[in-house]
Protein backbone atom coordinates (compact mmCIF):
# COMPACT_ATOMS: atom_id res chain seq x y z
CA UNK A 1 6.31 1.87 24.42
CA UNK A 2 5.19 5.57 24.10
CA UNK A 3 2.03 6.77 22.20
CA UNK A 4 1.64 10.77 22.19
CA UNK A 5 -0.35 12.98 20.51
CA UNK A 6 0.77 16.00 18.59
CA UNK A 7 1.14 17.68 14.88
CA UNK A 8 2.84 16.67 12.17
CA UNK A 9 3.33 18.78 9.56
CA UNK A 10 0.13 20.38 9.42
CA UNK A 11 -1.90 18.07 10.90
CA UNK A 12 -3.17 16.77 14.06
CA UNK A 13 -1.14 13.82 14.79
CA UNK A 14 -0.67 10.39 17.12
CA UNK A 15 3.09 8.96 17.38
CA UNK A 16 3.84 5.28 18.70
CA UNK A 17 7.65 4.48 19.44
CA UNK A 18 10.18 2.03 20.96
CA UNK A 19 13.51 2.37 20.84
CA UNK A 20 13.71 0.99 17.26
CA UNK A 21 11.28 2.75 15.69
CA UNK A 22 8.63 5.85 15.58
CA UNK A 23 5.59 5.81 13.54
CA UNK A 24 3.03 8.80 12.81
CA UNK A 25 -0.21 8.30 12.00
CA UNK A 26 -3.12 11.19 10.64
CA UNK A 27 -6.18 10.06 11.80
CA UNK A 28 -8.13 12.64 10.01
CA UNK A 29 -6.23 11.47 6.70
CA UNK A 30 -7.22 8.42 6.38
CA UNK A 31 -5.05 7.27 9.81
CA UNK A 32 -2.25 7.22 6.88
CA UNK A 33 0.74 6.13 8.52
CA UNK A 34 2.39 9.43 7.80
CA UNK A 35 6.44 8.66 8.78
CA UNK A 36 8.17 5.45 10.18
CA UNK A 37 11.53 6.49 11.51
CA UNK A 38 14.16 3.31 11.87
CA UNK A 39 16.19 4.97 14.83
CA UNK A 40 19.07 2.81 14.56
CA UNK A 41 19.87 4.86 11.07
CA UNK A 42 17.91 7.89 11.34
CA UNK A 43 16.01 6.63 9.07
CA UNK A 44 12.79 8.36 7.07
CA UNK A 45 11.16 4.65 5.65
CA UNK A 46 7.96 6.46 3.99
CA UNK A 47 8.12 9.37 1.62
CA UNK A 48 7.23 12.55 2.29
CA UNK A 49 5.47 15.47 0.80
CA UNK A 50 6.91 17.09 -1.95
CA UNK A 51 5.68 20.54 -0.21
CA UNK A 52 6.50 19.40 3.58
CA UNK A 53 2.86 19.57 4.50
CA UNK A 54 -0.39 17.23 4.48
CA UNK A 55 -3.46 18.89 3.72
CA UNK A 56 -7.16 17.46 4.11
CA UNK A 57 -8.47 15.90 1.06
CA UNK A 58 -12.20 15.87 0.33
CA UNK A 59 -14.18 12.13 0.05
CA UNK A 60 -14.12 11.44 -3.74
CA UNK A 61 -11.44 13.90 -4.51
CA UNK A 62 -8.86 12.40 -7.02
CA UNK A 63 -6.30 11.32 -5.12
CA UNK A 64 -3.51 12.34 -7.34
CA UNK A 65 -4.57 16.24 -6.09
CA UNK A 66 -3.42 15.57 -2.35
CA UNK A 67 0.46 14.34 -0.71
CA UNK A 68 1.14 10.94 -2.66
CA UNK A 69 3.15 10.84 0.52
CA UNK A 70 3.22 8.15 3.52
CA UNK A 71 1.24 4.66 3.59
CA UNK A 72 -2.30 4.69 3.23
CA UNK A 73 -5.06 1.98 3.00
CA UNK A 74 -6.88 1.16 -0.01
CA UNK A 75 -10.39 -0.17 0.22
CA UNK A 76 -12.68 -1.45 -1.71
CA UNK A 77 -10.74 -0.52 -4.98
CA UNK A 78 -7.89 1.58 -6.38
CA UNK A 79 -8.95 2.78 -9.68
CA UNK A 80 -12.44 4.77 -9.87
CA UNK A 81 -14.99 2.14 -10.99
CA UNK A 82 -18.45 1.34 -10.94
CA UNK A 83 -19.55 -1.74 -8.15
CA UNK A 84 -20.09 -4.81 -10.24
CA UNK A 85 -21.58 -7.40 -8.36
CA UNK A 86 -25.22 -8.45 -7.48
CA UNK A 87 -26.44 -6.09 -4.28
CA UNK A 88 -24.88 -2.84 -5.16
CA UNK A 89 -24.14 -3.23 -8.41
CA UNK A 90 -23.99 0.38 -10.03
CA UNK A 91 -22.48 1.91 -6.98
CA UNK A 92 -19.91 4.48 -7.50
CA UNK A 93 -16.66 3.78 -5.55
CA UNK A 94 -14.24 6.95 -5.88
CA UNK A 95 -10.41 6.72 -6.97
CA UNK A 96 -8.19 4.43 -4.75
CA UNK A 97 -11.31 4.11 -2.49
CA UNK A 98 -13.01 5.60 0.49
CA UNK A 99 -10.70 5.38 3.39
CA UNK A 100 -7.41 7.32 2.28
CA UNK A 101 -9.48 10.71 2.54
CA UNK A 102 -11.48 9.93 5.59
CA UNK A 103 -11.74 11.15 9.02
CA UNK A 104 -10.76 8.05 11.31
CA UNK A 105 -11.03 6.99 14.98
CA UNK A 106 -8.00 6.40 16.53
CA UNK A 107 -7.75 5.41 19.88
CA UNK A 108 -4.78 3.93 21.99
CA UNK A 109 -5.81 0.15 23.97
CA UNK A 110 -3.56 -0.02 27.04
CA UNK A 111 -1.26 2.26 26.04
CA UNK A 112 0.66 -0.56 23.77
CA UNK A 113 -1.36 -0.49 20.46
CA UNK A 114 -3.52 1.97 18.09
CA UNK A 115 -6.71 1.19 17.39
CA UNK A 116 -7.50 2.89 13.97
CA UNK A 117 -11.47 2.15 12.42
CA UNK A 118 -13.98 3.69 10.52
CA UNK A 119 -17.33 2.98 8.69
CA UNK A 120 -17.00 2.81 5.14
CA UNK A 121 -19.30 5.20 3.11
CA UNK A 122 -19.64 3.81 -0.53
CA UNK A 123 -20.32 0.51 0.43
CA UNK A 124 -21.89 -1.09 4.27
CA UNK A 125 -18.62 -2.02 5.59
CA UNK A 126 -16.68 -1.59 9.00
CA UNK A 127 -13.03 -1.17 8.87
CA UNK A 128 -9.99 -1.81 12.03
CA UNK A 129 -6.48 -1.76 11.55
CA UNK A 130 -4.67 -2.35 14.56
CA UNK A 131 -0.85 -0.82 15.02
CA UNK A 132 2.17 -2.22 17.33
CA UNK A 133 5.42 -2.45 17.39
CA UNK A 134 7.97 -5.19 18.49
CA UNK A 135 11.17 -4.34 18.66
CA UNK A 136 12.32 -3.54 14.43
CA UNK A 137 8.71 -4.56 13.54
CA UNK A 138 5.42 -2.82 13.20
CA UNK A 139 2.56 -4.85 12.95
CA UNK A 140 -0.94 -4.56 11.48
CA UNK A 141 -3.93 -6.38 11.87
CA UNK A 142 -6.77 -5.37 10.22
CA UNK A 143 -10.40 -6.48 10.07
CA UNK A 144 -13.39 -6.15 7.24
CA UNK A 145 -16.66 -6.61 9.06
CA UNK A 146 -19.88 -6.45 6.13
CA UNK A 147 -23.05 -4.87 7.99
CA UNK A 148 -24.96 -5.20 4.93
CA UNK A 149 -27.49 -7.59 3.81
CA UNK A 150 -25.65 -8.83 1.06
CA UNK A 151 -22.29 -10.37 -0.13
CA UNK A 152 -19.41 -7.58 -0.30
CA UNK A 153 -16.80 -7.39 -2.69
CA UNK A 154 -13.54 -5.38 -1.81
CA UNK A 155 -10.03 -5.15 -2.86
CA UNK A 156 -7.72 -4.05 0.04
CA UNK A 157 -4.17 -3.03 -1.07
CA UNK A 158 -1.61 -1.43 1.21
CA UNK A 159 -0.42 1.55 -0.51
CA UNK A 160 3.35 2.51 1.37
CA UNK A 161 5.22 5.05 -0.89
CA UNK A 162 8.90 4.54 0.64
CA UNK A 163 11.55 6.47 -0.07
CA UNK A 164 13.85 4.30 -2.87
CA UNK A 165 17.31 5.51 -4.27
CA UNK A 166 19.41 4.12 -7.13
CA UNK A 167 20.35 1.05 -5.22
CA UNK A 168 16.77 -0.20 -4.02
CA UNK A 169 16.69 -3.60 -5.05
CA UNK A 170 13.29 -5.39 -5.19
CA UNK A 171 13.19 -8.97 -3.72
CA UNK A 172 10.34 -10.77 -4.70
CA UNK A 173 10.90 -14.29 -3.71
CA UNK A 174 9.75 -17.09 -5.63
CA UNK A 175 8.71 -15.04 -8.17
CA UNK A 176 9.74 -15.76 -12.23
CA UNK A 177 7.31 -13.91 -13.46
CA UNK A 178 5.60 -10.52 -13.67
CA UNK A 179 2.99 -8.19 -15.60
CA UNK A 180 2.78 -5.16 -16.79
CA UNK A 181 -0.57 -2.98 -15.66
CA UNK A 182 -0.29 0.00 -17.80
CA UNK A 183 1.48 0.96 -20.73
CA UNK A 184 5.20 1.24 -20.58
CA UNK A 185 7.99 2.34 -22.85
CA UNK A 186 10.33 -0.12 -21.43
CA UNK A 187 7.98 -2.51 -20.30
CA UNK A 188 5.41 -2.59 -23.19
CA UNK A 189 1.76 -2.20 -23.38
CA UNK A 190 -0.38 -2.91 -20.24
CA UNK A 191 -0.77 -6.77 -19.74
CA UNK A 192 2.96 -7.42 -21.38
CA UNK A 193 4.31 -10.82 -19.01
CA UNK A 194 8.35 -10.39 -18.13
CA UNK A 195 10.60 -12.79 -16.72
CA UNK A 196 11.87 -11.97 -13.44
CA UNK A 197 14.38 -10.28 -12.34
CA UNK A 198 15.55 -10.07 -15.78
CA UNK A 199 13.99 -9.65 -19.25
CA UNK A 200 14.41 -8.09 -22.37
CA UNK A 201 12.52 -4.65 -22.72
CA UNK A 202 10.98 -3.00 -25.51
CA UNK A 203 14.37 -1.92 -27.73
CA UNK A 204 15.72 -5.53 -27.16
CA UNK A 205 18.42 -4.88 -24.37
CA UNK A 206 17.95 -6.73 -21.21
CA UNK A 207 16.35 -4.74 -18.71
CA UNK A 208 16.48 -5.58 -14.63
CA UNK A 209 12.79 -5.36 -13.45
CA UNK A 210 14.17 -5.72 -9.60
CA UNK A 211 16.04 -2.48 -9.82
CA UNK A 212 15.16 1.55 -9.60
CA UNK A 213 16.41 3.85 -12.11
CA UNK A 214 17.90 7.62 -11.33
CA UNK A 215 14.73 9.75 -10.97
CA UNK A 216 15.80 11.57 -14.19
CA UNK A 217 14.57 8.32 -15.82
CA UNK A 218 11.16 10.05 -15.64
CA UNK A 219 8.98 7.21 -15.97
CA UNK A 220 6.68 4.85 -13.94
CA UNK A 221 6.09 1.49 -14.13
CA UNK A 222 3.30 -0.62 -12.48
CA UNK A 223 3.68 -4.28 -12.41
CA UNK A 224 1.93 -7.34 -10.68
CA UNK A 225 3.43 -10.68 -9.84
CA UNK A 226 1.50 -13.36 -12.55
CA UNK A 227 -1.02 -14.91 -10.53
CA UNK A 228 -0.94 -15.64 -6.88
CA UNK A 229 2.34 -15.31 -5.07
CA UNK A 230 4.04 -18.24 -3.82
CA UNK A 231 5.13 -16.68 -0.45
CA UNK A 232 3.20 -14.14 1.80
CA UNK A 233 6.62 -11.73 1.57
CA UNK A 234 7.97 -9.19 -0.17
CA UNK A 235 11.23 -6.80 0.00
CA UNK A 236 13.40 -3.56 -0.67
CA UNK A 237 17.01 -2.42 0.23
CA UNK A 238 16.58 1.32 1.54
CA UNK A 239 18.92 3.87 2.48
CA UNK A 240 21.57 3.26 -0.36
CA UNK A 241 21.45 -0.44 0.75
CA UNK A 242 22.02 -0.41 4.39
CA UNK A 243 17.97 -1.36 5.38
CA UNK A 244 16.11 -3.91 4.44
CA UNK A 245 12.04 -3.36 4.31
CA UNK A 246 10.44 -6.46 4.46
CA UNK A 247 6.71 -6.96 3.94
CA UNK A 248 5.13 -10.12 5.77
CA UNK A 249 1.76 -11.09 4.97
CA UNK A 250 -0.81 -14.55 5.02
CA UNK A 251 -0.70 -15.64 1.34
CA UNK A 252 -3.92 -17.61 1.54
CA UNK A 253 -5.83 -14.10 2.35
CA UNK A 254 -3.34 -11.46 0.40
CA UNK A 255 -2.81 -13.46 -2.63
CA UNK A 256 -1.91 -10.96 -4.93
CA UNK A 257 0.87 -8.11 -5.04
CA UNK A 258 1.57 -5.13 -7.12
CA UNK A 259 4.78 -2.83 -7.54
CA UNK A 260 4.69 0.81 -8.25
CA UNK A 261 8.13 2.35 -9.36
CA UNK A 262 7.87 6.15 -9.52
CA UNK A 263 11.06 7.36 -11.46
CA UNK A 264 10.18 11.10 -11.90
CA UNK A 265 7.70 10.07 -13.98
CA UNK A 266 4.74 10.84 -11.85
CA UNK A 267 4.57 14.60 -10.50
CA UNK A 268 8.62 14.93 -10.34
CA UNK A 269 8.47 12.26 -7.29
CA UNK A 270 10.97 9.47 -6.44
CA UNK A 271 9.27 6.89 -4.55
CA UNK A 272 8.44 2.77 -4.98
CA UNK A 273 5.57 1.14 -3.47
CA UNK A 274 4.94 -2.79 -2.35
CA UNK A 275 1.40 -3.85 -2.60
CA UNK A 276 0.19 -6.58 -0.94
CA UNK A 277 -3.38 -7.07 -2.07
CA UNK A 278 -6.62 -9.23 -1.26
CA UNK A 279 -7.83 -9.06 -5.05
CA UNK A 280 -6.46 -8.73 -8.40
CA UNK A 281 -5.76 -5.97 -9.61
CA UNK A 282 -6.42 -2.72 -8.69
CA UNK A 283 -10.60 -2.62 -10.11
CA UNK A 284 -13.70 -4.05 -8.73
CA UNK A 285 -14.45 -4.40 -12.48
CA UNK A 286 -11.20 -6.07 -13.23
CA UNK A 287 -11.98 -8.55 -10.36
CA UNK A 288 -15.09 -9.43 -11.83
CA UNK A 289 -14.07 -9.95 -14.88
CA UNK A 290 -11.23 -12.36 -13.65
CA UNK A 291 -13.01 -13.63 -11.05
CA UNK A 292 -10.08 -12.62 -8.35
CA UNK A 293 -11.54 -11.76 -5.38
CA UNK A 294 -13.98 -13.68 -2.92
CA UNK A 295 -16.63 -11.70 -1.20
CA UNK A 296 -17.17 -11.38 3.00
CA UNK A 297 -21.05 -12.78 3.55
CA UNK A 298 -23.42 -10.62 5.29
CA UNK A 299 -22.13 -10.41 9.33
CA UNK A 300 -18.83 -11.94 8.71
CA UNK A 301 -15.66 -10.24 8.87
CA UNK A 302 -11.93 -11.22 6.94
CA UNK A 303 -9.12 -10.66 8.98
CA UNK A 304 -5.39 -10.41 7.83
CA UNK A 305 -2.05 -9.08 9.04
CA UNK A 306 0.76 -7.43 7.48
CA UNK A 307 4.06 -6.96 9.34
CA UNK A 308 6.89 -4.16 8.28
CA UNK A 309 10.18 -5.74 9.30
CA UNK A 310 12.77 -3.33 9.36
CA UNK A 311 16.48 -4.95 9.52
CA UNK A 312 20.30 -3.11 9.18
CA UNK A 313 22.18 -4.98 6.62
CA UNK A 314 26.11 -5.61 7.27
């Protein structure tokens, strides 16, 4: 195992590698995990900046404005929304939440794993992620501490843009059943349900949900699987089919997960996202009005793993 420090394309930079992989991670960007290479293939796993560089974003920017690049963590909401619940009610929480566009602390612990943290600022929260890697796995362990008075409400959602092509195949197993989160030409309007892998879009045809278009499709799509999933896991074929990018995660505590499929549609970029999540979906306001998300009491602290398992297929 070797952790360095350095740059990476603009910005200060700490690398962890084996001889399977090598991950980046900003830790004045929101300790975004800025590049996972799988050696093996000369891989590039995440997607990078359109522009080649990552610039500092300011807390509460939009974060549409900055690299929709690399994997970055999302807490306590996506969307922009006013705090709902009893005890902060009325707070302000800025788009896709505070941490992506803060300054973290990351440290190395025995020169084997990161230690990544940082105090949250909209709401009285501490936040750890943990990195290390095991052979053609990285894994994550992350922690939620409240250090408030009161209960806290937060979504966590782990936003990895990877880079997809025309043969990324999404594997979502267990799953018969999906829905749509905003409006979509093919899809229909936001809250449309679609069989899955297959269903019939909005012209009729039969249309593969589990499969990316050409980026001249210029479209998104957003969809969640219905309800809870059955199995903490989730999958894409990368690199024109050769890799397989697993996502392993404790269903009991990430019940939810989300799909973003970026076909052009959104700033001329080609990228797909997995999104394990801890609420559903997306808004502290949609959580309340669902009821889909269970708070951390005052001193307590949720902890969860996610695992990226990186595997050649034949």
């Amino acid at each position: 195992m070797r952790i360095n420090n350095g740059v990476y394309k603009g910005l200060d930079a700490v690398s962890i590698e084996n001889d399977t992989l090598k991950l980046v991670v900003l830790p004045q960007l929101g300790a975004k995990i800025a590049s996972l290479i799988y050696k093996p293939q000369n891989f590039e796993v995440f997607f990078q900046p359109s522009d080649g560089i990552f610039r500092l974003s300011m807390y509460g920017a939009k974060f549409a404005e900055y690299d929709t690049a690399g994997a970055d963590e999302m807490y306590p909401t996506i969307d922009a929304c006013t705090y709902p619940y009893d005890g902060y009610a009325g707070t302000q929480l800025p788009d896709h939440g505070d941490l992506w566009s803060a300054s973290w602390d990351v440290t190395s612990l025995d020169g084997e794993t990161l230690l990544c943290q940082v105090k949250g600022r909209s709401l009285p929260y501490e936040f750890k992620r943990t990195i290390a890697l095991d052979s053609n796995n990285v894994h994550l362990e992350y922690q939620v501490k409240n250090i408030g008075g009161r209960p806290l409400y937060g979504i966590w959602v782990f936003h990895g843009l990877v880079a997809c092509d025309e043969h990324t195949q999404i594997i979502l197993p267990e799953t018969d059943r999906v829905i749509t989160v905003h409006d979509s030409a093919v899809l229909g309007p936001a809250g449309t349900k679609h069989t899955f892998p297959v269903s019939v879009g909005q012209d009729g045809s039969n249309c593969c949900i589990d499969r990316i278009s050409s980026k001249s499709a210029n479209k998104t799509e957003k969809i969640y699987v219905d309800g809870t999933v059955k199995q903490g896991q989730a999958a894409l074929t990368l690199n024109s089919g050769k890799l397989l990018y697993k996502l392993l995660f404790p269903a009991d505590k990430v019940p939810y997960l989300g799909v973003w499929i970026n076909e052009g549609g959104f700033k001329g970029e080609y990228n797909c996202a997995l999104e394990p999540a801890t609420g559903y979906y997306d808004s502290l306001e949609v959580t309340h009005r669902l009821g889909a998300l269970q708070p951390i009491a005052p001193a307590e602290t949720l902890e969860w793993y996610l695992t990226i398992n990186l595997e050649a297929q034949a």
